[in-house]
N, C-alpha and C. Protein backbone atom coordinates (compact mmCIF):
# COMPACT_ATOMS: atom_id res chain seq x y z
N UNK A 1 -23.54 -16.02 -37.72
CA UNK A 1 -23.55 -14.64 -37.28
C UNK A 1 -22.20 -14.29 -36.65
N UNK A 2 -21.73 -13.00 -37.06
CA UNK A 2 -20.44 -13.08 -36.51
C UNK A 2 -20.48 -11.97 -35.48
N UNK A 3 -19.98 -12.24 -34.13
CA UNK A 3 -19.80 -11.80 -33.12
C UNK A 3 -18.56 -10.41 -33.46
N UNK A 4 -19.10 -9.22 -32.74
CA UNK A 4 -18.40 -7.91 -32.87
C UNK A 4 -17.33 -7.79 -31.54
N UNK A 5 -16.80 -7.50 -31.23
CA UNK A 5 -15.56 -7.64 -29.87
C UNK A 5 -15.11 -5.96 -29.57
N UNK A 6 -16.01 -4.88 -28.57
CA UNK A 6 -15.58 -3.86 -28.15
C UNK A 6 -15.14 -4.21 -27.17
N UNK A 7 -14.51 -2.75 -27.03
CA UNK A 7 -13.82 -2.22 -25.96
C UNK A 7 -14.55 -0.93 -25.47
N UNK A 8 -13.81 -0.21 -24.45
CA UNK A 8 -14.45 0.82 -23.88
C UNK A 8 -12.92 1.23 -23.35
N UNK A 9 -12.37 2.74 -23.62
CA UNK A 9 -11.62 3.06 -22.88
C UNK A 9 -11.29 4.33 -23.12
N UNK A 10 -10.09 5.00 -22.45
CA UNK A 10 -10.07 6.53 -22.01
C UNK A 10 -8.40 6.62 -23.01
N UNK A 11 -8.49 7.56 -23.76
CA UNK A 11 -7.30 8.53 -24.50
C UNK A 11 -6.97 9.21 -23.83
N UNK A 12 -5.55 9.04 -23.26
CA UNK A 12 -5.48 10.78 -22.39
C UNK A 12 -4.25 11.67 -23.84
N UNK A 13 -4.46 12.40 -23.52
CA UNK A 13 -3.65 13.07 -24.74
C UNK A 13 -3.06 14.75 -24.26
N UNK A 14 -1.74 14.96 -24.59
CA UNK A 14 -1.11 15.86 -23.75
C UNK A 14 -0.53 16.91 -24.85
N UNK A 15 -1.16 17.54 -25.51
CA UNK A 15 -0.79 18.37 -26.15
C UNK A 15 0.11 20.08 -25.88
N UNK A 16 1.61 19.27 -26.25
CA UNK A 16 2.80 20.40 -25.61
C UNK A 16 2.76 22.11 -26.38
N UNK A 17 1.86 22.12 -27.37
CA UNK A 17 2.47 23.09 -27.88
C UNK A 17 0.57 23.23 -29.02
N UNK A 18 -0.10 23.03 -28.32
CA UNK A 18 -1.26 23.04 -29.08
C UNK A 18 -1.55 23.96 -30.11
N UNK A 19 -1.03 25.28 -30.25
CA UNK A 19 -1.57 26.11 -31.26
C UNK A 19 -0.47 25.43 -32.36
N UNK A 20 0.43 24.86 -32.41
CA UNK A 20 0.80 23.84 -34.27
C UNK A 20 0.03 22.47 -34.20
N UNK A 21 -0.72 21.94 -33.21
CA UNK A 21 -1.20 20.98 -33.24
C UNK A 21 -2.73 20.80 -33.14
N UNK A 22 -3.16 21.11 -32.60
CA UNK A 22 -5.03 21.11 -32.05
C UNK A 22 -5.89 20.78 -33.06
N UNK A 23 -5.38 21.65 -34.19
CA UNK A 23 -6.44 21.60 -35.64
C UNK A 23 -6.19 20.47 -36.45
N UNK A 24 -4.65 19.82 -36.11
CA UNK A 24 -4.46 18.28 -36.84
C UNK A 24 -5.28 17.38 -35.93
N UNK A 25 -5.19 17.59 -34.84
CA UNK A 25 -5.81 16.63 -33.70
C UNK A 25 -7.34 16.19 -33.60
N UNK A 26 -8.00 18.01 -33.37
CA UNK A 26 -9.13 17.73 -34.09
C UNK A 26 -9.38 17.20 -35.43
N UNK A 27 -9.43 17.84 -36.35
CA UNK A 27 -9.44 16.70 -37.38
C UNK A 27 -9.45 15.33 -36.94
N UNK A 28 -8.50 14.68 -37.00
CA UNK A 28 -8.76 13.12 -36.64
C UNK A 28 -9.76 12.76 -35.57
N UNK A 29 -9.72 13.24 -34.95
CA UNK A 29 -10.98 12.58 -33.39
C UNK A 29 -11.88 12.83 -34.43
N UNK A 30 -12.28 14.06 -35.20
CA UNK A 30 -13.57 14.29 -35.96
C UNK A 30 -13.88 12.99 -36.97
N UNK A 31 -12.80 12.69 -37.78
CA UNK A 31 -12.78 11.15 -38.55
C UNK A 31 -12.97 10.13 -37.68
N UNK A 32 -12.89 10.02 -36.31
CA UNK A 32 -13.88 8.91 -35.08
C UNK A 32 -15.03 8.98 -34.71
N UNK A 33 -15.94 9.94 -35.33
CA UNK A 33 -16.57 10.18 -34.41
C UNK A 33 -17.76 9.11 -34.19
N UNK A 34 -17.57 8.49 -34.58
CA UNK A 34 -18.09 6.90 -34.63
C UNK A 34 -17.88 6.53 -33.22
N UNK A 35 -16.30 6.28 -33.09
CA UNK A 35 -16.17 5.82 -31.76
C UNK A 35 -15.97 6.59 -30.57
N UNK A 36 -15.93 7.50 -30.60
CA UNK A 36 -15.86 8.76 -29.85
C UNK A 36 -17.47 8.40 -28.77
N UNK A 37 -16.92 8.56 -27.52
CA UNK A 37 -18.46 8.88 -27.05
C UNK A 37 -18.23 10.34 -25.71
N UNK A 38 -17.19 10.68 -25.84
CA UNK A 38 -17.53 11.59 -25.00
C UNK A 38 -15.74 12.28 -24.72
N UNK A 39 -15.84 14.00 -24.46
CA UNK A 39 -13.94 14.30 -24.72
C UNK A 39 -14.51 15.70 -23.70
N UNK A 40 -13.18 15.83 -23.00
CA UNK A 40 -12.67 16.92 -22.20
C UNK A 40 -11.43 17.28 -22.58
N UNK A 41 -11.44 18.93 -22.54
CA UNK A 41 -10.39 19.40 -22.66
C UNK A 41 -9.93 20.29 -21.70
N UNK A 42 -8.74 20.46 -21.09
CA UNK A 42 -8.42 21.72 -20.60
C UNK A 42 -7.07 22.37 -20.62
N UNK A 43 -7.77 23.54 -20.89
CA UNK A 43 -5.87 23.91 -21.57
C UNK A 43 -5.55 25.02 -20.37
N UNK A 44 -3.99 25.10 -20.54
CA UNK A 44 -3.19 25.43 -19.18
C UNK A 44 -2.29 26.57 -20.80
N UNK A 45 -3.32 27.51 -20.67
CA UNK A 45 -2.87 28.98 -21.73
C UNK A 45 -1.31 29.58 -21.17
N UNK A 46 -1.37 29.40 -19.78
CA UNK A 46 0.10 30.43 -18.97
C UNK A 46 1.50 29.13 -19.39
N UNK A 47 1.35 27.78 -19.52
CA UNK A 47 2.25 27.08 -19.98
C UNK A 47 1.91 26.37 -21.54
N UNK A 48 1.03 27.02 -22.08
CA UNK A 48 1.30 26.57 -23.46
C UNK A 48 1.19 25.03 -23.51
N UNK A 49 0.22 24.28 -23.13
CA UNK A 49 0.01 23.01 -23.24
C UNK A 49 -1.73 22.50 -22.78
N UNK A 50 -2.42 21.98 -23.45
CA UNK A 50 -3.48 21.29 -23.45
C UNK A 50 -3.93 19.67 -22.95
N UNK A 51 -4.28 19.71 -21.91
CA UNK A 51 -4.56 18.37 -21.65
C UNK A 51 -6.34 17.69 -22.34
N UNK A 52 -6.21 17.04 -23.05
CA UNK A 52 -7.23 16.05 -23.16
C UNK A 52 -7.32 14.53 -22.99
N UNK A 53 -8.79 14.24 -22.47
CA UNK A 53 -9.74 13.29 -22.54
C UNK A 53 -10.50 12.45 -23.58
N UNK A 54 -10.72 11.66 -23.77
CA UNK A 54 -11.50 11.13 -25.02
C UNK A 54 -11.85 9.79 -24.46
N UNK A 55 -13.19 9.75 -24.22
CA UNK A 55 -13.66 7.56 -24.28
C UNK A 55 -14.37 7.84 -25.28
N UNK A 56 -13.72 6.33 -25.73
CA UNK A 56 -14.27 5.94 -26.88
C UNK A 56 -14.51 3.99 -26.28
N UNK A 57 -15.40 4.15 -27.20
CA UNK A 57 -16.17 2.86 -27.25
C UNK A 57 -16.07 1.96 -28.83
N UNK A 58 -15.12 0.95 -29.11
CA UNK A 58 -15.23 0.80 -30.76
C UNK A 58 -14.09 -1.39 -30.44
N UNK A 59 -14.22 -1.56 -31.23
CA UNK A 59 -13.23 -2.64 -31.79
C UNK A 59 -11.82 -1.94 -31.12
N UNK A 60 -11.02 -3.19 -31.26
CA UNK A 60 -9.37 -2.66 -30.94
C UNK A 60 -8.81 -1.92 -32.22
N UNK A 61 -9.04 -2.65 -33.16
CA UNK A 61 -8.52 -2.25 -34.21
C UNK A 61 -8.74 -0.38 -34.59
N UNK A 62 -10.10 -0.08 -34.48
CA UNK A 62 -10.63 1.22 -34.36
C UNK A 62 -9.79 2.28 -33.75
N UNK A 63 -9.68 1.58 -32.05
CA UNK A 63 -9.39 2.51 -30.75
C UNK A 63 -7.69 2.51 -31.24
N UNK A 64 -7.21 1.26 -31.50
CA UNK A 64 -5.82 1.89 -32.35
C UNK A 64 -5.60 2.50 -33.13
N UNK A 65 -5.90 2.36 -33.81
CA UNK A 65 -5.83 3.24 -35.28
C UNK A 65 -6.08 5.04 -34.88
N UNK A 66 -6.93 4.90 -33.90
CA UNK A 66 -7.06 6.31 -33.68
C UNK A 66 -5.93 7.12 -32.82
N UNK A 67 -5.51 6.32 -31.81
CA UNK A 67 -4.43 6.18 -31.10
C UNK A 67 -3.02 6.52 -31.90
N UNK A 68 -3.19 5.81 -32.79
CA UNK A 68 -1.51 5.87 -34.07
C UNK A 68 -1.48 6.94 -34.76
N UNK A 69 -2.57 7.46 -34.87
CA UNK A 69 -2.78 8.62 -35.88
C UNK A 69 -2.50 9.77 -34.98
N UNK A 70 -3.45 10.02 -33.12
CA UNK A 70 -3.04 11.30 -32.37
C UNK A 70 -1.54 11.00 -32.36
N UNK A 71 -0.89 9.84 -31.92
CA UNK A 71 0.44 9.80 -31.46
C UNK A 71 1.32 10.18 -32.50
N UNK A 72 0.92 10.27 -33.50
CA UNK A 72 2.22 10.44 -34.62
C UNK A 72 2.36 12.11 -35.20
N UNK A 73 1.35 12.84 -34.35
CA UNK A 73 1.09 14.43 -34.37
C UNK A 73 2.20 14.82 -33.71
N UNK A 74 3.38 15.30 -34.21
CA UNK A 74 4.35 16.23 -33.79
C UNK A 74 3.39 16.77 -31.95
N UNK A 75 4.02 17.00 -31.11
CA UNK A 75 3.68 17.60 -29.75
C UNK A 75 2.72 16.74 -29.35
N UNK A 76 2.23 15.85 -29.49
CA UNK A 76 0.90 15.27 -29.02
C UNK A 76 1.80 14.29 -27.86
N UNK A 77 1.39 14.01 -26.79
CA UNK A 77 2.08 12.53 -26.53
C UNK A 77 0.22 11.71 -26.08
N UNK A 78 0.30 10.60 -26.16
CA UNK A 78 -0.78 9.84 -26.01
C UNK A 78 -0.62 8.52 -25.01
N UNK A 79 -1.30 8.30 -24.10
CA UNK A 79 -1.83 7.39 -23.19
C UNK A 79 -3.11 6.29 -23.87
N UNK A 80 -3.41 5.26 -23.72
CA UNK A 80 -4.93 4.53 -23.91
C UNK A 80 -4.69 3.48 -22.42
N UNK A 81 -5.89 3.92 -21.77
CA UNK A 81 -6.34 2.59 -20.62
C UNK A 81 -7.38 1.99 -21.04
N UNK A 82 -7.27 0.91 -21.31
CA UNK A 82 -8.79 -0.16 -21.85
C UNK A 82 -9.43 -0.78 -20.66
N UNK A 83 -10.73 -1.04 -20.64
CA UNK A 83 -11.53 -1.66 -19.74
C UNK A 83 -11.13 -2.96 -19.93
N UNK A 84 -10.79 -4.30 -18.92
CA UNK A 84 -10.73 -5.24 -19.11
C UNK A 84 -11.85 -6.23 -19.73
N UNK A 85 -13.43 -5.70 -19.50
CA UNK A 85 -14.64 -6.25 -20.03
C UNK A 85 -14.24 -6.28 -21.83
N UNK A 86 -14.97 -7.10 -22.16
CA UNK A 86 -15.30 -7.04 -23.69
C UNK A 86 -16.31 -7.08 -23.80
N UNK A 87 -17.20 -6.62 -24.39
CA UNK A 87 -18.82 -6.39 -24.89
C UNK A 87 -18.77 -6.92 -26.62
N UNK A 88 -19.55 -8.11 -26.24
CA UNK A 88 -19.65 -8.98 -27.73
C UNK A 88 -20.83 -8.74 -28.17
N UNK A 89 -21.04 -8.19 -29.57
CA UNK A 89 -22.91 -7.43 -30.42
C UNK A 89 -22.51 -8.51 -31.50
């Protein structure tokens, strides 16, 4: 039986210029939504920039991949803090 190896951790994601970006962004979180377990947003309309939230719960491989894909969005910049626990299924 082969043992599964999550993680649990928080995306922070800083979107500078959200109206050329948001709809690429979404999109992809939407292709997670597997690992996705829960997202806040709040956008700051008077400076033109969006802050979001995202935990996700998935493999490393997953929580990267999702990570490489927001970060490589023109205006996006991206953070990941991982829980030190591992949860083995």
């Amino acid at each position: 039986m082969v043992q599964i190896k999550r993680k649990i951790a928080v995306i922070g994601a800083v979107l500078d210029n959200p109206k050329d970006c948001q709809s690429q962004f979404n999109d992809i979180v939407s292709d997670f939504k597997g690992v996705v377990k829960g997202r806040m947003g709040i956008p700051f309309d008077a400076e033109g920039v969006s802050v979001i939230s995202i935990i996700v719960y998935g493999t490393l491989d997953e929580i990267n991949s999702l990570t490489g894909k927001l970060g490589n969005i023109k205006g996006v910049n991206i953070k990941t803090s991982f829980s030190k626990k591992t949860i083995e299924i």
